[in-house]
Protein backbone atom coordinates (compact mmCIF):
# COMPACT_ATOMS: atom_id res chain seq x y z
CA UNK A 1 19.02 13.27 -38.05
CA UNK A 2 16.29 16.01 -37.95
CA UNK A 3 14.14 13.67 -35.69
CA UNK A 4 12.32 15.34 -33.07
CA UNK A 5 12.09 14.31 -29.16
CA UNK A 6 8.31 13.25 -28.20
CA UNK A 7 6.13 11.29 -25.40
CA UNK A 8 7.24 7.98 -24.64
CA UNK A 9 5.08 4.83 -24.31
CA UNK A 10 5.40 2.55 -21.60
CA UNK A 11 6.33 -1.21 -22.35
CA UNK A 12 6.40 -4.25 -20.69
CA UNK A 13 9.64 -6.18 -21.65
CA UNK A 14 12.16 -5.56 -24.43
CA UNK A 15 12.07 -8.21 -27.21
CA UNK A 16 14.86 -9.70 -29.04
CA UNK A 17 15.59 -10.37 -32.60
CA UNK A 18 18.89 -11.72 -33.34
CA UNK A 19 21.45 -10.14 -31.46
CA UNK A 20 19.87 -7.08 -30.95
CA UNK A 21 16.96 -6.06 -28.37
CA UNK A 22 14.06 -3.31 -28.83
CA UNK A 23 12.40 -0.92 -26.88
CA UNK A 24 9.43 1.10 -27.69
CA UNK A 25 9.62 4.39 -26.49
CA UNK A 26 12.28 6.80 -25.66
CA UNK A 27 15.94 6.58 -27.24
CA UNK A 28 18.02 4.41 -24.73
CA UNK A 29 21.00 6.85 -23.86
CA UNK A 30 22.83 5.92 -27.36
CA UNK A 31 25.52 7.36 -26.91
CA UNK A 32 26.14 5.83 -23.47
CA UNK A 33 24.84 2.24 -24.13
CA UNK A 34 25.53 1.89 -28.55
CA UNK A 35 21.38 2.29 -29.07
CA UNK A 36 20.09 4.01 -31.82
CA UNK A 37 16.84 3.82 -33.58
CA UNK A 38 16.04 0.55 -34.51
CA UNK A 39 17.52 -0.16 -38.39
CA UNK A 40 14.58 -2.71 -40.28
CA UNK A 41 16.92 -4.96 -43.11
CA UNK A 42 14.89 -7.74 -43.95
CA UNK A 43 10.99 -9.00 -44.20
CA UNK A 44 11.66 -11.55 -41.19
CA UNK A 45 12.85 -8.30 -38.90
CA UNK A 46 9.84 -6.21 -40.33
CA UNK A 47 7.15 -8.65 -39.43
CA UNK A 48 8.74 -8.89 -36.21
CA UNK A 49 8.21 -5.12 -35.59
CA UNK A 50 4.90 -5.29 -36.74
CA UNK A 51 4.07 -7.97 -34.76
CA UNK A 52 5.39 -6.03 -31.75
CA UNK A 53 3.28 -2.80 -32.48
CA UNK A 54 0.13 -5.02 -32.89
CA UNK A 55 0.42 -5.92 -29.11
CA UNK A 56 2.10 -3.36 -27.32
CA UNK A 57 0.09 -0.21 -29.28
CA UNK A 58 -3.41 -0.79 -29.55
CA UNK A 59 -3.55 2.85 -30.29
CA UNK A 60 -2.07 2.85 -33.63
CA UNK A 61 0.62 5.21 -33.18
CA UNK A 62 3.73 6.35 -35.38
CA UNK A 63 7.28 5.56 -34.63
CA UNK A 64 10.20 6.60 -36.03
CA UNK A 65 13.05 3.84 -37.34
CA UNK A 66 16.51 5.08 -38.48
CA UNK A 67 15.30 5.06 -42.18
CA UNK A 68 16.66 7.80 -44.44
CA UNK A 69 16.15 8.60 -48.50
CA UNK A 70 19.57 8.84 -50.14
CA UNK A 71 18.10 8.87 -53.41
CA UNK A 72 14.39 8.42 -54.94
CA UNK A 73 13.26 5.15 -53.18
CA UNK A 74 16.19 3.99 -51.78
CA UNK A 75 16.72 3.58 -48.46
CA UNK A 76 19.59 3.60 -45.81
CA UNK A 77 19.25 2.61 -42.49
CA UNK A 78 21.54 5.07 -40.67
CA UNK A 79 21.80 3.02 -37.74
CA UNK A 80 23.68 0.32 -38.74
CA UNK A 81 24.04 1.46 -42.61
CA UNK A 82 22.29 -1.36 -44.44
CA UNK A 83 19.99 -0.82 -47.34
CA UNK A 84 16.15 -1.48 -47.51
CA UNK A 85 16.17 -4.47 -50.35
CA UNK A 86 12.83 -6.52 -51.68
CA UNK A 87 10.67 -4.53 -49.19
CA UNK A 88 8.03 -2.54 -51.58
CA UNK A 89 5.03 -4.47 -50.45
CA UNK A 90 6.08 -2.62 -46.85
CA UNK A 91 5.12 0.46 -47.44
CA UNK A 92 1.74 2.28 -47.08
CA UNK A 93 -0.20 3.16 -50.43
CA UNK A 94 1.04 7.35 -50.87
CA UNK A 95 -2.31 9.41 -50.28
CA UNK A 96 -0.08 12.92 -49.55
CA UNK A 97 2.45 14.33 -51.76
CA UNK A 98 5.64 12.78 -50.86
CA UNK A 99 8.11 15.86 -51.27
CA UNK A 100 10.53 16.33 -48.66
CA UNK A 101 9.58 12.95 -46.78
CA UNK A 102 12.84 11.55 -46.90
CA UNK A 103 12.41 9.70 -43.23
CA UNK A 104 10.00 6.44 -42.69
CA UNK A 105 7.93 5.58 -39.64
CA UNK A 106 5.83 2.66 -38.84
CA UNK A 107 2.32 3.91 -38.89
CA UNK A 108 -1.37 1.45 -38.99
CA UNK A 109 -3.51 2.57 -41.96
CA UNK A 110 -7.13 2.40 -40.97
CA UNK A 111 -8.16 1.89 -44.61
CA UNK A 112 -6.16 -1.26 -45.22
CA UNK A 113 -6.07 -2.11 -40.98
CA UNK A 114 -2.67 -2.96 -41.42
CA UNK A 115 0.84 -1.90 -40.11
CA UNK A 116 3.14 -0.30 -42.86
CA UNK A 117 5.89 2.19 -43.33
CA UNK A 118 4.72 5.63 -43.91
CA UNK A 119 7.27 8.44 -45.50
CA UNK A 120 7.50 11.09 -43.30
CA UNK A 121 9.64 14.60 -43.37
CA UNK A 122 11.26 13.85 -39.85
CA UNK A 123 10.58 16.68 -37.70
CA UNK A 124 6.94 15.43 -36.57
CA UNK A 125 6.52 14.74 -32.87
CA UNK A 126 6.46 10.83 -33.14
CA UNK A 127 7.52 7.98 -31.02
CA UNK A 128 11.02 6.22 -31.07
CA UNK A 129 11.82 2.10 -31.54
CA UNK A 130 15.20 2.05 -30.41
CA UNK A 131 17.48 -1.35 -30.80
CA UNK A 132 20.34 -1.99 -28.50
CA UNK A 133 23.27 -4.95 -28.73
CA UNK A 134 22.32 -7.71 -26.75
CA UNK A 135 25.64 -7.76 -25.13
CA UNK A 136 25.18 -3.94 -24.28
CA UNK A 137 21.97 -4.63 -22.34
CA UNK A 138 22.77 -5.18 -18.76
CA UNK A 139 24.24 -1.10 -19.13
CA UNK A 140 20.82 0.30 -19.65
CA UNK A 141 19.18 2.06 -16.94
CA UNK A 142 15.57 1.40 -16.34
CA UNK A 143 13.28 4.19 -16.71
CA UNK A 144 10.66 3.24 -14.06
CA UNK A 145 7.55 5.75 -14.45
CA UNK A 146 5.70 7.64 -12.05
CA UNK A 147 2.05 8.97 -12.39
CA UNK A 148 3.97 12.26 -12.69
CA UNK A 149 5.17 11.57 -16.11
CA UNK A 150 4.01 13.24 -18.80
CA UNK A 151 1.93 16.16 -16.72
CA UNK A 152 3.29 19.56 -17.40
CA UNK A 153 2.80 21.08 -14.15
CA UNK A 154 5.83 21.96 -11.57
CA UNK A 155 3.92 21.28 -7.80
CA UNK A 156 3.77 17.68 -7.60
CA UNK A 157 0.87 17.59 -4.79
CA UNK A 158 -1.09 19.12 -7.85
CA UNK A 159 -1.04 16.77 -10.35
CA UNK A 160 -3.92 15.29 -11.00
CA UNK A 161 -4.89 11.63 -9.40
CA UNK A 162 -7.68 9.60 -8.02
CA UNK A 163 -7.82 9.39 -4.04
CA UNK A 164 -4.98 7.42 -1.89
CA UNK A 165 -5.38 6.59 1.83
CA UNK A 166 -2.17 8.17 4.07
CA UNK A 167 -3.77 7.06 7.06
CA UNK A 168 -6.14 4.28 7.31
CA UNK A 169 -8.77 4.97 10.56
CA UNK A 170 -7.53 2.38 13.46
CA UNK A 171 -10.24 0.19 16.25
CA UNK A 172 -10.60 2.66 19.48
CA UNK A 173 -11.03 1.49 22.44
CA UNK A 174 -13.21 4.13 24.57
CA UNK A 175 -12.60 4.43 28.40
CA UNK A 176 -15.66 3.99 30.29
CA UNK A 177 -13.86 5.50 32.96
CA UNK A 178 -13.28 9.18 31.79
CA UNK A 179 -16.98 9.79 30.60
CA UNK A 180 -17.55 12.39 33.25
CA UNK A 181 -14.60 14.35 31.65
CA UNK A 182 -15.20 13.36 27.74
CA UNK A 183 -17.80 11.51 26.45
CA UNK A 184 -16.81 11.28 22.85
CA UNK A 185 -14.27 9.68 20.85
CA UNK A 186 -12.80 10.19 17.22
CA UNK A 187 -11.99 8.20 14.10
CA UNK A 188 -10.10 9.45 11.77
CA UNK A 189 -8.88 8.65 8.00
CA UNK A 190 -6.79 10.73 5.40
CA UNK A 191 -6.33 11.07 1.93
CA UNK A 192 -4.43 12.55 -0.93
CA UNK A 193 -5.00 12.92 -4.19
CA UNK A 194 -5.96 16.27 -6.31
CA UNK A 195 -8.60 17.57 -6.43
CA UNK A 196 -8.85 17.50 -3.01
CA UNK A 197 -10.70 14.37 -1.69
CA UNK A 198 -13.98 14.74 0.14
CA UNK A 199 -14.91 12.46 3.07
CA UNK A 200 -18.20 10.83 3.76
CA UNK A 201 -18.79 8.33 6.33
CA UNK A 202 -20.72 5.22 7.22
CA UNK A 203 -21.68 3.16 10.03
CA UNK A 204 -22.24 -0.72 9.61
CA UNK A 205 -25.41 -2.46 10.63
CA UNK A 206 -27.18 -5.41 9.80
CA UNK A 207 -30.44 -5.49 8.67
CA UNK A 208 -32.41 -8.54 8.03
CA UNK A 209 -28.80 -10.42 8.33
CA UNK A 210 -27.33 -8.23 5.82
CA UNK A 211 -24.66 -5.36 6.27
CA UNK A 212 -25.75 -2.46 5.52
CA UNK A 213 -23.69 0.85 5.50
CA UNK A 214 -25.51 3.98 6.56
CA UNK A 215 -24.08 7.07 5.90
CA UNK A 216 -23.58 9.49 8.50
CA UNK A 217 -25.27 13.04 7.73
CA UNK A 218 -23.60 15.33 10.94
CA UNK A 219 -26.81 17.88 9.87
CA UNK A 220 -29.70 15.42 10.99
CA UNK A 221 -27.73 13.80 14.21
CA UNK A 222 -26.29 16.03 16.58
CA UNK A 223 -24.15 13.06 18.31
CA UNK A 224 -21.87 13.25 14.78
CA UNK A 225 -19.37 15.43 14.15
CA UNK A 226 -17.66 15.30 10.74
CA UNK A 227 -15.00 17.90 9.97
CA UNK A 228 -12.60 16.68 7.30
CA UNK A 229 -12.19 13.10 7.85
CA UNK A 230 -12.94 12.65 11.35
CA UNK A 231 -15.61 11.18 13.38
CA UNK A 232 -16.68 11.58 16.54
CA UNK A 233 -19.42 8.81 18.03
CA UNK A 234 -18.75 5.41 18.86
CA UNK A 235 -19.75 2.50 16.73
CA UNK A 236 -18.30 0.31 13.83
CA UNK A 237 -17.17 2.47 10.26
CA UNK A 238 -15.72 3.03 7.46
CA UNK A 239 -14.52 6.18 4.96
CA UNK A 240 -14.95 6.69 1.99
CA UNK A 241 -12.72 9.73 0.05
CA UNK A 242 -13.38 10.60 -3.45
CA UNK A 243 -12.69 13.07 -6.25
CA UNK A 244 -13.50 13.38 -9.67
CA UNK A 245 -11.26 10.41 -10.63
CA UNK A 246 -12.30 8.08 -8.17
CA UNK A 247 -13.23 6.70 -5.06
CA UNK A 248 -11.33 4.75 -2.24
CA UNK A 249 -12.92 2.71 0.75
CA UNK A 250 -11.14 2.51 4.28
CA UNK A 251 -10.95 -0.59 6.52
CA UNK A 252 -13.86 -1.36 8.64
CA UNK A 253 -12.91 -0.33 12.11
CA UNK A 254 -14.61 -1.16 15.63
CA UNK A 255 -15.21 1.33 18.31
CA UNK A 256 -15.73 -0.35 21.64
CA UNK A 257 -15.99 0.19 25.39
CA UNK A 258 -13.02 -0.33 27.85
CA UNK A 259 -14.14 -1.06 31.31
CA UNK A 260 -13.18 -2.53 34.61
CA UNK A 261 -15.23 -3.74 36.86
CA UNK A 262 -15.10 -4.44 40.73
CA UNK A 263 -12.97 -6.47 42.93
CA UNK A 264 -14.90 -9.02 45.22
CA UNK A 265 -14.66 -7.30 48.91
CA UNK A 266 -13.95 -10.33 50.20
CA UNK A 267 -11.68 -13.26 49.55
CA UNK A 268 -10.55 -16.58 51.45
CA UNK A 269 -7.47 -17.45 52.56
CA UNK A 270 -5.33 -19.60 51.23
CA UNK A 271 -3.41 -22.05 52.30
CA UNK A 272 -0.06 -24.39 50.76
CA UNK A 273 2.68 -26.72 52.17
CA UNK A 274 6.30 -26.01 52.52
CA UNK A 275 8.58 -26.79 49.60
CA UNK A 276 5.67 -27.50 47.66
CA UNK A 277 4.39 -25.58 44.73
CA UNK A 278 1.28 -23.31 44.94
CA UNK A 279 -0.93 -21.40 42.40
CA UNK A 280 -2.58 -18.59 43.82
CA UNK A 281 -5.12 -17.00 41.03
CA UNK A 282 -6.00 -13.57 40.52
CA UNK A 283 -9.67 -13.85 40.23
CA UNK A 284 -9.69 -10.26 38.13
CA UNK A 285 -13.30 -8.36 37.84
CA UNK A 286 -14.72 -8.39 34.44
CA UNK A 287 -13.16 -6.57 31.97
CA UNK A 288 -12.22 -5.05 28.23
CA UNK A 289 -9.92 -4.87 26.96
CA UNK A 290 -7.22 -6.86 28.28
CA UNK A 291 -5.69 -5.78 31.43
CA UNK A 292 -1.87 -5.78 33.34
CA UNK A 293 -1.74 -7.42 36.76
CA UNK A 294 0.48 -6.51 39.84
CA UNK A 295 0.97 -8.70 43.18
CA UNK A 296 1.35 -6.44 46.51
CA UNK A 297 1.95 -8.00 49.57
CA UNK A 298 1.06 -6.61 52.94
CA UNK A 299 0.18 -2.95 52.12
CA UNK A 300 -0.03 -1.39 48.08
CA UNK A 301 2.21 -0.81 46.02
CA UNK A 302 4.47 -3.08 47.55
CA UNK A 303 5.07 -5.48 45.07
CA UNK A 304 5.70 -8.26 44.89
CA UNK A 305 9.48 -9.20 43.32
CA UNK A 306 9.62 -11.94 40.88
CA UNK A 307 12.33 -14.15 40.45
CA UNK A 308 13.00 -18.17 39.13
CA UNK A 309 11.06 -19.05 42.15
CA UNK A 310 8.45 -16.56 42.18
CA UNK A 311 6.66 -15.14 39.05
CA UNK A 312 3.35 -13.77 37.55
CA UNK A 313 2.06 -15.92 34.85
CA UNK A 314 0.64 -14.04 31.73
CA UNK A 315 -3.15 -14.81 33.24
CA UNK A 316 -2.71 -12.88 36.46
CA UNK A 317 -1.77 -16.25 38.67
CA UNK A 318 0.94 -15.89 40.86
CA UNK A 319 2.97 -18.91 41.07
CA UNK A 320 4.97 -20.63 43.63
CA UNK A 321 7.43 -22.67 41.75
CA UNK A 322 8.43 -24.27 46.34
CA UNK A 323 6.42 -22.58 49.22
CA UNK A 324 9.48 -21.26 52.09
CA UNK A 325 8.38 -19.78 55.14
CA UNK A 326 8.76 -16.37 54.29
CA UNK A 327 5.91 -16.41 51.61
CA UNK A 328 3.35 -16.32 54.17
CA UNK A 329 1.70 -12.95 54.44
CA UNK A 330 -1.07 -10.49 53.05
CA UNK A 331 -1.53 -10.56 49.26
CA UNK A 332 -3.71 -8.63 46.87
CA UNK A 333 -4.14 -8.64 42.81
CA UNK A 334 -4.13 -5.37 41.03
CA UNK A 335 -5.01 -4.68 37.49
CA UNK A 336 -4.77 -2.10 34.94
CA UNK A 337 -6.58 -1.63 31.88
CA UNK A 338 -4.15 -1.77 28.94
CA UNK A 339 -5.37 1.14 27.04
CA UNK A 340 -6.13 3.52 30.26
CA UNK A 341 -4.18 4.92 33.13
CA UNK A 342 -7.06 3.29 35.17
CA UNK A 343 -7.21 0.07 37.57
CA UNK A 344 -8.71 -1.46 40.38
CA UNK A 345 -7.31 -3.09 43.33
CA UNK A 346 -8.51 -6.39 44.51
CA UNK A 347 -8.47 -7.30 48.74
CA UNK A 348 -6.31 -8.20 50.92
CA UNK A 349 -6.28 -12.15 51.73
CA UNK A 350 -3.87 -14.35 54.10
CA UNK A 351 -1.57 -16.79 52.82
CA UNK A 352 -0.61 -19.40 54.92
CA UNK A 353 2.50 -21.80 54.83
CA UNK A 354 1.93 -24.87 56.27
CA UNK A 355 5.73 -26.37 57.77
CA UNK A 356 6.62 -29.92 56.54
CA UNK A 357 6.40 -32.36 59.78
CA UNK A 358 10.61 -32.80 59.30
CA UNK A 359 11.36 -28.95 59.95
């Protein structure tokens, strides 16, 4: 055939007539998987087709079917070989000369708003309806398309496309602790996309019980920073990156203080029986975020080694599953912030063991 290649559209499913299914778009590998360009043999198959091109081409475009002229009007399906009978109310009115149009495609005729064959010479870019057997389908491959298809242009990261996030900005804990050696902290978000995205950034407030998003302008408020899409304050954001095709809006993200306070200088003994349990709590400082905690026992860091009798509970207690007369010493808490290298250590206390009255 003198058909030419073209643009394919992208469908949805592949529906069946009889035995045989349909795609709209490319040619299905025919010569791998028996497809060919879908062969139209009776009304019932016609207004099947049309049906089809009403709801998956709302653009009214022309496709090709394996129709070809033998002789003045009639027609051979050269995919399957059979003969276009008691179909003249199918094709379009003729409003071009029809010489050397020896080929037919489905086409929609604005005049009449209806779906018809059109003669056509067969070397006009047009799309394809191809027709496969039914018991040939599980073969075909899947042609799963990318925002890259179709776009003439050989560096992928220029193709054009609306913004994506790569990296969404992440909650920051800031460490109270290290101000006298930084007192700043970043956010940051990132985006593709081409053109190249622009970032813009916005703090959330309330106002009058309603959130408002201010955007940050680095030019009026020296305690902002913006240079590409990173932040540097502390507060609760979002970013926004757009381009000419769109705009994207990050997660809402919380910048907060880590601290730790101080230990009480002081701290009672305590006291528990032999061969009895005991629960000795931590009593920790104030603190954010959550924090690690470490037992030492006479002097620091000796620690304190855990075992089925002795253990750390995931609130800081240290627990005492039988009291034996070796427990009894100096103990201390310790904790440690969970996003810092920092920590405090709490003081020194007695624990006493008190002996049963039969030992």
């Amino acid at each position: 055939m003198a058909f030419m290649s073209s643009i394919v559209a992208q469908t949805f499913h592949r529906p069946k007539f009889g035995q045989r299914c349909f795609q709209l778009g490319n040619p299905i590998a025919a010569d791998a998987y028996e497809s060919d360009l879908v062969s139209v043999d009776s009304p019932d198959e016609y207004g099947f087709m049309i049906n089809q091109l009403q709801w998956q081409d709302p653009q009214h475009r022309r496709w090709y079917t394996s129709a070809h002229q033998q002789s003045p009007d009639y027609w051979i399906n050269e995919g399957d070989g059979t003969s276009l009978v008691n179909m003249e109310n199918a094709f379009l009115p003729e409003q071009d000369p029809t010489f050397n149009k020896d080929y037919l495609a489905y086409s929609f005729s604005n005049k009449l708003n209806r779906w018809g064959f059109e003669k056509v010479k067969g070397d006009e870019l047009l799309l394809f309806i191809c027709e496969v057997p039914v018991a040939t389908l599980r073969y075909m491959v899947v042609d799963d398309r990318t925002y890259q298809y179709g776009v003439d242009i050989d560096n992928p990261e220029k193709i054009p496309r609306g913004p994506y996030f790569i990296k969404q900005p992440h909650d920051v804990v800031f460490d109270l602790s290290k101000k006298t050696i930084t007192n700043d902290v970043s956010l940051s978000c990132l985006a593709g996309g081409y053109p190249t995205p622009t970032y813009n950034w916005f703090k959330e407030d309330y106002e009058n019980d309603r959130l408002v998003a201010k955007q940050i302008d680095p030019l009026s408020d020296r305690r902002y920073t913006l240079s590409g899409g990173t932040i540097e304050d502390r507060g609760t954001y979002h970013c926004k990156a757009s381009n000419k095709f769109g705009t994207i809006v990050s997660e809402s993200v919380q910048l907060s203080f880590g601290y730790i306070g101080e230990f009480n200088l002081k701290r009672s003994p305590e006291n528990g029986n032999q061969n009895w349990g005991k629960t000795v709590y931590c009593d920790p400082p104030q603190h954010f975020p959550g924090v690690k905690y470490y037992w030492a026992r006479d002097y620091f860091p000796n620690f304190v080694e855990e075992d089925k009798r002795v253990f750390v509970s995931f609130d800081g207690a240290l627990y005492f599953s039988a009291l034996e007369h070796i427990d009894k010493g100096n103990y201390s808490c310790n904790v440690q912030s969970k996003v810092s290298d920092k920590g405090r250590n709490g003081p020194f206390f007695t624990l006493n063991v008190n002996p049963h009255c039969k030992y």
